[in-house]
C-alpha atoms as a PDB file:
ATOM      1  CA  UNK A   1     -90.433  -7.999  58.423  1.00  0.00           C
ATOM      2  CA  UNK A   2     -90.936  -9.687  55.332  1.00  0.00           C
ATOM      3  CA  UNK A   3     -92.490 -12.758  56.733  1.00  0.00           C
ATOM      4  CA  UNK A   4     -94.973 -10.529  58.069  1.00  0.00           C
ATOM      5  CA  UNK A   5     -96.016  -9.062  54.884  1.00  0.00           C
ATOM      6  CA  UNK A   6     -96.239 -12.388  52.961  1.00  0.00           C
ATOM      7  CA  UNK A   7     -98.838 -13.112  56.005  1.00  0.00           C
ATOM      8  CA  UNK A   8    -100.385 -10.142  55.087  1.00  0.00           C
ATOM      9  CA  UNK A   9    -100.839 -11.042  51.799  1.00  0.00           C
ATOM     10  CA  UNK A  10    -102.434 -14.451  52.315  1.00  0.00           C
ATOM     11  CA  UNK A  11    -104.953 -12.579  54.373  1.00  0.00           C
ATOM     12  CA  UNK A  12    -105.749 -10.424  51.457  1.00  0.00           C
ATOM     13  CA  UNK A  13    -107.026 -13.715  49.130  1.00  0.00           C
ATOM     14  CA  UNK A  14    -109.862 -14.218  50.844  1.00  0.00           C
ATOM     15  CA  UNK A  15    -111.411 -10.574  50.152  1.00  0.00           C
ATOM     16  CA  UNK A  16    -110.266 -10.554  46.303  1.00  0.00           C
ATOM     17  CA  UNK A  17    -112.566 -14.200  45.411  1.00  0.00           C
ATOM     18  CA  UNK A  18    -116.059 -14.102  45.053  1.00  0.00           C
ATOM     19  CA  UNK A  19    -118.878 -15.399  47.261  1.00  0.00           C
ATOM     20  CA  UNK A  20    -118.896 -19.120  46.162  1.00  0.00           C
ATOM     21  CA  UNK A  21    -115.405 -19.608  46.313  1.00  0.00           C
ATOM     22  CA  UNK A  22    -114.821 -18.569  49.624  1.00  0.00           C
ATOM     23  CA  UNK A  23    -115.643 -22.400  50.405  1.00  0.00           C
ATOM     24  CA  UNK A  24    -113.403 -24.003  48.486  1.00  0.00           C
ATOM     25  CA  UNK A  25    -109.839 -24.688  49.222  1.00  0.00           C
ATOM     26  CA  UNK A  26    -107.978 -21.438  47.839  1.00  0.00           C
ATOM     27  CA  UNK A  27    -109.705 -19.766  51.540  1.00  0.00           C
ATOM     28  CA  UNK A  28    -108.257 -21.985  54.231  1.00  0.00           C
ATOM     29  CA  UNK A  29    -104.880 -22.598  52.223  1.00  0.00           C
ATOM     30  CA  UNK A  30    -104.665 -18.981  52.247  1.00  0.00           C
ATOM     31  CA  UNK A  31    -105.085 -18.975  56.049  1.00  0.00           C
ATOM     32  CA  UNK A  32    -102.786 -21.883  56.282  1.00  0.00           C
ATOM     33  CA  UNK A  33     -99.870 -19.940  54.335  1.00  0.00           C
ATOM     34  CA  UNK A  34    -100.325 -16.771  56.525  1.00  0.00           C
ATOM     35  CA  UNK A  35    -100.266 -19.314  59.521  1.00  0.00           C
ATOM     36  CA  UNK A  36     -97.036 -20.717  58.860  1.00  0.00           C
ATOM     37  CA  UNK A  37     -95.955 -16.848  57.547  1.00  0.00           C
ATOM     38  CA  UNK A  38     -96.396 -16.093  61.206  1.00  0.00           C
ATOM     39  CA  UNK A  39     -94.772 -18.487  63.328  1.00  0.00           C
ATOM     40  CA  UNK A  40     -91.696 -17.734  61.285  1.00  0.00           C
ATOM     41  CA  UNK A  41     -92.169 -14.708  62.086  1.00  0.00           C
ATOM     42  CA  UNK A  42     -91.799 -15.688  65.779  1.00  0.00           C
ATOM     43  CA  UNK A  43     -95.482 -14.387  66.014  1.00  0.00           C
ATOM     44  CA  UNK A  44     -97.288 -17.779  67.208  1.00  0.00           C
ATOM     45  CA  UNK A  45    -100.152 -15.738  69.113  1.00  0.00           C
ATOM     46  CA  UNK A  46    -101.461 -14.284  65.792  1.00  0.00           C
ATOM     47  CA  UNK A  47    -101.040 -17.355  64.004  1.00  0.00           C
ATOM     48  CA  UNK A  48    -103.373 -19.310  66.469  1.00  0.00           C
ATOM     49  CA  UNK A  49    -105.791 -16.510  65.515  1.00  0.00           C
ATOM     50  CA  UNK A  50    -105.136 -17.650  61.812  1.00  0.00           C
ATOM     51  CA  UNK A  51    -105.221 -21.176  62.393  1.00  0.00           C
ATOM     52  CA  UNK A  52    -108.526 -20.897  64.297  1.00  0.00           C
ATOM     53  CA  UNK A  53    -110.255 -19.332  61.373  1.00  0.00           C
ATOM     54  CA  UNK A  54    -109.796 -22.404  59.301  1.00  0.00           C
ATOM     55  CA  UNK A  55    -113.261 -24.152  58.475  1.00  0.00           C
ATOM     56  CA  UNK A  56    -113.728 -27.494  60.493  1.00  0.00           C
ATOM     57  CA  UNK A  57    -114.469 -29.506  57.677  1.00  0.00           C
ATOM     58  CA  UNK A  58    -111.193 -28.957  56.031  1.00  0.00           C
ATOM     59  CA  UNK A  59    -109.205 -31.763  57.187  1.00  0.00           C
ATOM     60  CA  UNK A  60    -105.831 -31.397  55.212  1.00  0.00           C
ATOM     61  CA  UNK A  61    -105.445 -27.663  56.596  1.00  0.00           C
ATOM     62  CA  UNK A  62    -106.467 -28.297  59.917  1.00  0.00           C
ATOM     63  CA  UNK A  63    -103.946 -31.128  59.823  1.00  0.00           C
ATOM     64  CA  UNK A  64    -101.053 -29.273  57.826  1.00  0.00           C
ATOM     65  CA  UNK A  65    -101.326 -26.770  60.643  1.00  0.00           C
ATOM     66  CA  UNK A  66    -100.829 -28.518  63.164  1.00  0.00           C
ATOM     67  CA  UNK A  67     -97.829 -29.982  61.825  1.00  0.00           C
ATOM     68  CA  UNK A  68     -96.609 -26.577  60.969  1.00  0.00           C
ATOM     69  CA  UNK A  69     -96.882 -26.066  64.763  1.00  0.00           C
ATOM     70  CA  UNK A  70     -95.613 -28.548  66.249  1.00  0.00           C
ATOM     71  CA  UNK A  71     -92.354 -27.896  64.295  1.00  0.00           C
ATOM     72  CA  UNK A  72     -92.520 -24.271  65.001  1.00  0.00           C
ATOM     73  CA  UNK A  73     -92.488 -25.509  68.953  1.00  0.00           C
ATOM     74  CA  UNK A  74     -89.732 -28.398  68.110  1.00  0.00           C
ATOM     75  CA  UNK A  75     -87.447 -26.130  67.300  1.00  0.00           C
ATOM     76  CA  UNK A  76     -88.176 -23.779  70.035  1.00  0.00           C
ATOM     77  CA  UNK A  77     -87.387 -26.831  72.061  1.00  0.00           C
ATOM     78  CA  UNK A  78     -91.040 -27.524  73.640  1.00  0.00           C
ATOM     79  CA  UNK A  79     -91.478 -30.999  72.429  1.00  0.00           C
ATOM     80  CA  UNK A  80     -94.136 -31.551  75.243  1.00  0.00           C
ATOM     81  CA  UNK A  81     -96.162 -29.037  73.468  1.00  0.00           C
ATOM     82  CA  UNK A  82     -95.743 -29.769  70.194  1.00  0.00           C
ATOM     83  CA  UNK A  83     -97.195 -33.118  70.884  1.00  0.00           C
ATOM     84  CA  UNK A  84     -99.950 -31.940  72.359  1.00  0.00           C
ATOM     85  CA  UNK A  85    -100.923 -30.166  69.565  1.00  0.00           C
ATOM     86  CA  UNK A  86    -100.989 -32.895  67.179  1.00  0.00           C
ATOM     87  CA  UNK A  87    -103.273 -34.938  69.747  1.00  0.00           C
ATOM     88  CA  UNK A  88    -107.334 -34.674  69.294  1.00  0.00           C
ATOM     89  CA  UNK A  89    -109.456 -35.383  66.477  1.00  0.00           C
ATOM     90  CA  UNK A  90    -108.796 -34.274  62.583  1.00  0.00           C
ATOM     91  CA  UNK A  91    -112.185 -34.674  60.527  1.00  0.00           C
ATOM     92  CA  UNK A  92    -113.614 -33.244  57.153  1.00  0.00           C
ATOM     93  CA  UNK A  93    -112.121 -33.139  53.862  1.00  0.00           C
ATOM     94  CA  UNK A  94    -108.590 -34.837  53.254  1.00  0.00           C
ATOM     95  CA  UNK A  95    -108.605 -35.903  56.982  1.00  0.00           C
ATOM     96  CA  UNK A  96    -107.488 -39.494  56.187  1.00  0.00           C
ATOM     97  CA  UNK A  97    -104.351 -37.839  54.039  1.00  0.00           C
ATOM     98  CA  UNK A  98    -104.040 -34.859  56.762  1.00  0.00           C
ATOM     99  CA  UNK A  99    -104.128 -37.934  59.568  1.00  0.00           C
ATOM    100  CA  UNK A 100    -100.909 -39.631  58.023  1.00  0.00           C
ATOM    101  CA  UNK A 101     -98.591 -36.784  57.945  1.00  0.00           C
ATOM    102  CA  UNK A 102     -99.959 -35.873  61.788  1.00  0.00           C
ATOM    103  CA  UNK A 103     -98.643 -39.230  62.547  1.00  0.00           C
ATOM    104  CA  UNK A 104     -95.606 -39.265  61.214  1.00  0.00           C
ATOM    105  CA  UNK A 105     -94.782 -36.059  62.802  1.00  0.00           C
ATOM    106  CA  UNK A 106     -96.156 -37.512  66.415  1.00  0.00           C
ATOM    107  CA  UNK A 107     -93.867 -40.585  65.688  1.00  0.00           C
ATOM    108  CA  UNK A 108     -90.674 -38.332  64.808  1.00  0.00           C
ATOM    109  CA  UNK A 109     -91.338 -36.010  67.859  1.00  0.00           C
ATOM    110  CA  UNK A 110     -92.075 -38.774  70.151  1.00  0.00           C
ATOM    111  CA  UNK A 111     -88.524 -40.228  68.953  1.00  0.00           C
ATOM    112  CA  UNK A 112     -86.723 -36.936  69.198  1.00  0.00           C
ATOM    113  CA  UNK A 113     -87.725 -36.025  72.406  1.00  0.00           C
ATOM    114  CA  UNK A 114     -86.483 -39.630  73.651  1.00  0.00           C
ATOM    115  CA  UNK A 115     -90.246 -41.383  74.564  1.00  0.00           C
ATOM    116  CA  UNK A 116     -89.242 -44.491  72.314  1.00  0.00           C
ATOM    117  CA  UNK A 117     -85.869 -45.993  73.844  1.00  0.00           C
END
């Protein structure tokens, strides 16, 4: 489907820039994007493939994908799970900034799923 093929694209970015700017942020936003393409495409075994290929120093996408997870398994009603996966360590670049919105989303799911009465 079409979410699919916008995954496919993102994938595509990372063999169209040269050498030096594979490093930079354009890579692992690119895998972040195709990420998220996938779990709307119901697809969230690929997308851990995706989201494992993001460098460990970048902090914001490491973070931003977890989020994206943890709301792909909200709404597939695993709470549980989802806040598993925003658990454990966030480090490297924007990991302060990529630690906030982790937080808020471990606050809102802890809510949702009824842990704060």
């Amino acid at each position: 489907g079409e979410h699919e093929k916008g995954a496919e694209m993102w994938l595509k970015v990372e063999a169209l820039l040269p050498e030096p700017s594979r490093k930079k942020w354009l890579v692992p936003d690119s895998l972040a994007e195709a990420h998220r393409m996938l779990l709307y495409a119901g697809d969230q075994k690929r997308s851990a493939q995706i989201m494992a290929r993001i460098p460990s120093d970048s902090g914001w996408y490491t973070g931003i994908t977890r989020v994206d997870l943890a709301q792909h398994l909200a709404r597939v009603k695993n709470s549980r799970e989802a806040i598993q996966v925003l658990q454990g360590e966030i480090t490297g670049i924007d990991a302060t900034q990529a630690n906030m919105i982790v937080q808020a989303m471990l606050g809102l799911l802890h809510y949702t799923s009824g842990d704060l009465k």
